[in-house]
N, C-alpha and C. Protein backbone atom coordinates (compact mmCIF):
# COMPACT_ATOMS: atom_id res chain seq x y z
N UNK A 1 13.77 -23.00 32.95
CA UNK A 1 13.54 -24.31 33.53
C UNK A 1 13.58 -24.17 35.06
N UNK A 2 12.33 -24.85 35.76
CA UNK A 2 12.46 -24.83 37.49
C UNK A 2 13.38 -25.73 38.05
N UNK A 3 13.66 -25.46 39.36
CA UNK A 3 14.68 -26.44 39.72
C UNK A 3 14.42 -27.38 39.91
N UNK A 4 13.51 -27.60 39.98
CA UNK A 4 13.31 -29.50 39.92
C UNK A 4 13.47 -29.91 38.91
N UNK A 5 12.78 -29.50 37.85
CA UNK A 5 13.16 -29.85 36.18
C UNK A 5 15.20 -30.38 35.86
N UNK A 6 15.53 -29.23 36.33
CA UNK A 6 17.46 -29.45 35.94
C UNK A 6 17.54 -30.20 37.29
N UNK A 7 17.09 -30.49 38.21
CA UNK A 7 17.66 -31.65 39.40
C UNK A 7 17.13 -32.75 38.56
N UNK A 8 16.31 -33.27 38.41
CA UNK A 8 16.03 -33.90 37.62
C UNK A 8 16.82 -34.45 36.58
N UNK A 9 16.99 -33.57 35.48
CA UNK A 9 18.13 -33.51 34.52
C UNK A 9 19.55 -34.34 35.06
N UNK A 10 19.77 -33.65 36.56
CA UNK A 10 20.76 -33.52 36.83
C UNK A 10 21.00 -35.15 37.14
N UNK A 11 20.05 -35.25 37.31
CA UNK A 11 20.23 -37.27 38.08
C UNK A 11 20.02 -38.16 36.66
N UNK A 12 19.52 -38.02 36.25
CA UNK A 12 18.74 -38.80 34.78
C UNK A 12 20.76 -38.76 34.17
N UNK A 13 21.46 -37.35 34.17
CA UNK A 13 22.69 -37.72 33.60
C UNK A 13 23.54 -38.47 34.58
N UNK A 14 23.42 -38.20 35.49
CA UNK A 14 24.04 -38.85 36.81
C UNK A 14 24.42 -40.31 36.59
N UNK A 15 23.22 -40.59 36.70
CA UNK A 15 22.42 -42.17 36.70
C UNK A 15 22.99 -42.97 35.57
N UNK A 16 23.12 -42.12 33.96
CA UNK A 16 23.98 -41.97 32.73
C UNK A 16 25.47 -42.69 32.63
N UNK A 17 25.75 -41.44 33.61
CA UNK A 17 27.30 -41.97 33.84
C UNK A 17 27.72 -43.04 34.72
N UNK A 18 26.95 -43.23 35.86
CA UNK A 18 27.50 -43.86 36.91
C UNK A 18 27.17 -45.56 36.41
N UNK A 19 26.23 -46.04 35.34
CA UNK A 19 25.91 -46.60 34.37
C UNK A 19 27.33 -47.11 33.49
N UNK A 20 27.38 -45.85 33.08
CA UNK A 20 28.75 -45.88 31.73
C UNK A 20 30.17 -46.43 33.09
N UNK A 21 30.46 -46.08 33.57
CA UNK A 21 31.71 -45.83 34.31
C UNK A 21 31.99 -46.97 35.91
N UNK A 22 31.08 -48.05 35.80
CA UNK A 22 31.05 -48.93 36.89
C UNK A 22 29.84 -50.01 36.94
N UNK A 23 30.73 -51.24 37.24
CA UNK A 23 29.97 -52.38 37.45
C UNK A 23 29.15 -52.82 38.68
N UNK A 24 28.12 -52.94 38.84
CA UNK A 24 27.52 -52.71 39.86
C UNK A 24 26.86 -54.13 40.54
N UNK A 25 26.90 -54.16 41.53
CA UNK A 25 27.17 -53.30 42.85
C UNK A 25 28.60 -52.87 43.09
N UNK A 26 28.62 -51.63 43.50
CA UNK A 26 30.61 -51.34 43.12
C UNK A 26 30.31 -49.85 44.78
N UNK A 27 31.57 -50.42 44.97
CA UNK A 27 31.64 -48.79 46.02
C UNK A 27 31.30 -47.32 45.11
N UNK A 28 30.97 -46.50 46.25
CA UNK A 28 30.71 -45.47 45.78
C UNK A 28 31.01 -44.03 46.99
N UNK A 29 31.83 -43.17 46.40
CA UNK A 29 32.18 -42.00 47.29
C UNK A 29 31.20 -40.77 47.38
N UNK A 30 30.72 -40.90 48.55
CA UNK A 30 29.88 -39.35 48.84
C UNK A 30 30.53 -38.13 49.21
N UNK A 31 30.11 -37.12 48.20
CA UNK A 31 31.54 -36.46 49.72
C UNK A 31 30.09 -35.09 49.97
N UNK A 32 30.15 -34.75 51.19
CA UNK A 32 28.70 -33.46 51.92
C UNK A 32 29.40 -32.16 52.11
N UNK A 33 29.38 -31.37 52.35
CA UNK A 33 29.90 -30.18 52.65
C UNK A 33 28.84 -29.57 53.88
N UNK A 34 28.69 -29.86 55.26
CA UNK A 34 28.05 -29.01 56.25
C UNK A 34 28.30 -27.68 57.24
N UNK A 35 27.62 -27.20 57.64
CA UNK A 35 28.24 -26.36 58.65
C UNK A 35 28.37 -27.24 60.08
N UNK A 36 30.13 -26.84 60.51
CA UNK A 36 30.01 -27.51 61.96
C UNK A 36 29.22 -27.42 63.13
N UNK A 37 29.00 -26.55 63.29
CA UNK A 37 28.08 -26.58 64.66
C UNK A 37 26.44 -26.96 63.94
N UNK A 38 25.61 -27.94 64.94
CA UNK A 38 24.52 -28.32 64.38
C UNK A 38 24.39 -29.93 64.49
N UNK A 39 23.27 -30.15 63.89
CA UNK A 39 23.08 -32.02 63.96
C UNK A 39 23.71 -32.39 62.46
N UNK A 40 23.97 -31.53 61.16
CA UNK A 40 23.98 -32.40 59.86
C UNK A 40 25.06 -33.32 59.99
N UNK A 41 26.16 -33.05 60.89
CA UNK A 41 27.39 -34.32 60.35
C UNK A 41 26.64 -35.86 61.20
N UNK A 42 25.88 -35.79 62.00
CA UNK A 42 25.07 -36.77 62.78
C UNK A 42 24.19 -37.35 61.68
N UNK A 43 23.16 -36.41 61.57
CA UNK A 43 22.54 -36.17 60.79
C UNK A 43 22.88 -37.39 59.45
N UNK A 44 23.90 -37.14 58.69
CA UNK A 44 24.35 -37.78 57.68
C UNK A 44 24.67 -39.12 58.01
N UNK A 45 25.41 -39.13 59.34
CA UNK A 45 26.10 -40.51 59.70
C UNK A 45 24.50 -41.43 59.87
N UNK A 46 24.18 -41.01 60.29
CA UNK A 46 22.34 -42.27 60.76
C UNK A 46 21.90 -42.47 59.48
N UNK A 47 21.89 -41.66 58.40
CA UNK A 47 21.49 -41.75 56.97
C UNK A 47 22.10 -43.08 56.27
N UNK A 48 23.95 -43.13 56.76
CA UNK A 48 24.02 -44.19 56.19
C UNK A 48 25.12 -45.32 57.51
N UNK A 49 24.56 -45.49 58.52
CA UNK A 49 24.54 -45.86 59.50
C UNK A 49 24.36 -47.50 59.20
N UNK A 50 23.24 -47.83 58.33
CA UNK A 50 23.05 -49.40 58.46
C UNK A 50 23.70 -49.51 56.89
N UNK A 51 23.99 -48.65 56.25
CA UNK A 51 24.71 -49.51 55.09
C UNK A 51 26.24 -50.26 55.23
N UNK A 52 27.11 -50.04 56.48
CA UNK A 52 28.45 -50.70 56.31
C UNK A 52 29.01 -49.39 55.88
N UNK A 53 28.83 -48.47 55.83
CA UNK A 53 29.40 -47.13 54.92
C UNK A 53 31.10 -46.73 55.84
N UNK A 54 31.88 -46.47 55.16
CA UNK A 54 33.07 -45.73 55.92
C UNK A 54 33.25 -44.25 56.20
N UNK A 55 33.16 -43.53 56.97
CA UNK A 55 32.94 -41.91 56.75
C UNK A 55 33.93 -41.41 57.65
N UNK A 56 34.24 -40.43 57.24
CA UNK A 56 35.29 -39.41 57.29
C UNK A 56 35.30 -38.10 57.39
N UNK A 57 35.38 -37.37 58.51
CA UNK A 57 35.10 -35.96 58.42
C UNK A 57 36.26 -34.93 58.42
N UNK A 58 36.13 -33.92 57.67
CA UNK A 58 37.14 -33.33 58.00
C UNK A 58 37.14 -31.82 58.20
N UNK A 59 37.57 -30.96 58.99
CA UNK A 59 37.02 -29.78 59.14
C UNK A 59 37.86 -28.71 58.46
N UNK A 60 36.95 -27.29 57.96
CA UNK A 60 37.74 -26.46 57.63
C UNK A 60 38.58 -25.86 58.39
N UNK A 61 39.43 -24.99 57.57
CA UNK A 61 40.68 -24.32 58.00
C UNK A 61 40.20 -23.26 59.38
N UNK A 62 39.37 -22.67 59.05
CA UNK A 62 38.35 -21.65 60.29
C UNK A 62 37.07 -23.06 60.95
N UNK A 63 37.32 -23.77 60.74
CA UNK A 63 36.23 -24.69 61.60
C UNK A 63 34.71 -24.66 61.19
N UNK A 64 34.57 -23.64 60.36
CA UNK A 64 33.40 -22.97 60.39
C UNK A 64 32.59 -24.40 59.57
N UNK A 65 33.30 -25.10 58.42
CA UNK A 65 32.04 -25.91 57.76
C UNK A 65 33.35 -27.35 58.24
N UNK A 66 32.45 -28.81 57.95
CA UNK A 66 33.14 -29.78 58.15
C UNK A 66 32.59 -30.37 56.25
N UNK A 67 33.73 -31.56 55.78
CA UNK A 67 33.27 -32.00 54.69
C UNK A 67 32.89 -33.26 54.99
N UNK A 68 31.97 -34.03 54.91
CA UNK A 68 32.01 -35.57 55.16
C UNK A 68 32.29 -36.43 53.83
N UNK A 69 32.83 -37.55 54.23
CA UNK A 69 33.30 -38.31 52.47
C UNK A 69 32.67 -39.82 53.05
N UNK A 70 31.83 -40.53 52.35
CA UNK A 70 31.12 -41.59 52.58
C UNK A 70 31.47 -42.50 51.60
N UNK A 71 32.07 -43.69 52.11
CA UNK A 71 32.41 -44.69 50.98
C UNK A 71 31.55 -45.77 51.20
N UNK A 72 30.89 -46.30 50.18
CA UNK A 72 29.93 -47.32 51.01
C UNK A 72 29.21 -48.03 49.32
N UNK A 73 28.97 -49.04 49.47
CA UNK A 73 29.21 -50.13 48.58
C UNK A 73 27.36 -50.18 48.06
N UNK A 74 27.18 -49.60 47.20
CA UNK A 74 25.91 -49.64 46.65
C UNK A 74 25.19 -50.50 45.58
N UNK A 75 24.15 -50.45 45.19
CA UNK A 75 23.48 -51.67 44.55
C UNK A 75 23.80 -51.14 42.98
N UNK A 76 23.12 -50.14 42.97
CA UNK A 76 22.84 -49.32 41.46
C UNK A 76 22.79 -47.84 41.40
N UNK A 77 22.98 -47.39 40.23
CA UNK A 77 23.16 -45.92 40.64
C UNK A 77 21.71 -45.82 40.93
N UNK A 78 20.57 -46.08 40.86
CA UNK A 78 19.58 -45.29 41.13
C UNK A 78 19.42 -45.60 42.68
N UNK A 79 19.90 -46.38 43.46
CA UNK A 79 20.03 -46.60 45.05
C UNK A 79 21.26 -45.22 45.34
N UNK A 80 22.18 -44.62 44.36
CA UNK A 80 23.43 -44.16 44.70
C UNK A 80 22.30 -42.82 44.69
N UNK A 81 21.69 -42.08 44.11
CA UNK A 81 20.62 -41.09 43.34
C UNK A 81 19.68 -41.42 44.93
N UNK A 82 18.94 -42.03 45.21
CA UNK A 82 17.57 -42.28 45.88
C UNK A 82 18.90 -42.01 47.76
N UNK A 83 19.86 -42.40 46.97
CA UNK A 83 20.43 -41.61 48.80
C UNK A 83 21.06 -40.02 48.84
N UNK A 84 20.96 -39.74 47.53
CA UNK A 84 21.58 -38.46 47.28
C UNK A 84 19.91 -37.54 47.79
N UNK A 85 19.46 -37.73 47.21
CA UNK A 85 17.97 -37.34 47.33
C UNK A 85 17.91 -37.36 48.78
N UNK A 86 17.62 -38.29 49.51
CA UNK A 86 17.38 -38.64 51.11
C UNK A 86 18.01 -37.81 52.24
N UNK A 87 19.31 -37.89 51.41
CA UNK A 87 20.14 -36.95 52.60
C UNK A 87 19.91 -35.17 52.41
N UNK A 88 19.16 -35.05 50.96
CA UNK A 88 19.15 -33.34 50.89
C UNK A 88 17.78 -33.25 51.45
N UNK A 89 16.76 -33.96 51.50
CA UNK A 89 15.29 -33.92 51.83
C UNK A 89 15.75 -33.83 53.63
N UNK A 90 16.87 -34.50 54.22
CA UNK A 90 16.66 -34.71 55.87
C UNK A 90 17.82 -34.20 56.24
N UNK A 91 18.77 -33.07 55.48
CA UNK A 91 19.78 -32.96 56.75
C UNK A 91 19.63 -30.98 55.79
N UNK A 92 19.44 -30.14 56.72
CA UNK A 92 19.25 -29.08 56.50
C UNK A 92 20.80 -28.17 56.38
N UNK A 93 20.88 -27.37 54.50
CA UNK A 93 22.21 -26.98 54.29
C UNK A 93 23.12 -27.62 54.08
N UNK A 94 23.00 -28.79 53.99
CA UNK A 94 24.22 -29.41 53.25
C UNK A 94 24.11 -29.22 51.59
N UNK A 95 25.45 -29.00 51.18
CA UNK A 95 25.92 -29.15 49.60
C UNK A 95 26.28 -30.64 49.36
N UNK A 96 26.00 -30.69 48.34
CA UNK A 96 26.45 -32.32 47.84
C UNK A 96 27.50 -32.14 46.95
N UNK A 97 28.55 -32.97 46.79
CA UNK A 97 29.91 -32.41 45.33
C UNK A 97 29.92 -33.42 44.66
């Protein structure tokens, strides 16, 4: 299977759970994993900049990566999915958890 196929997969169960497990519109926690030096922790913040979002960075033990955690109050999981998507299409090297 290509990776779009199991990303795919991967949201369709996503979408599943976040469905099963919350009434919506309900907060929702992002958390990014970037490298520090660079635009992605910027990068991320303008992404969700006009939602009201709360974010939080925190850096590793060697400095080397920062984690960002985004709390921010969404419509539906497929708005929670369509920003997961957004932020891997526009901020280069970030992991999503």
């Amino acid at each position: 299977m290509d990776s779009s196929k199991k990303s795919e997969a991967f949201y369709e169960k996503l979408k599943t759970q976040l469905y099963d497990t919350a009434l919506w519109p309900a907060e929702y926690l992002y958390k990014f994993i970037v490298v520090s030096e660079g635009t992605g922790i910027k990068d991320i913040e303008n992404l969700f900049n006009d939602l009201g979002a709360v974010i939080n960075t925190n850096a590793s033990k060697n400095g080397k990566y920062t984690s960002v955690s985004i709390n921010v109050r969404m419509k539906n999981p497929e708005a929670v999915i369509a920003k997961y998507k957004e932020v891997a299409e526009n901020v280069e090297g970030v992991i999503s958890l």
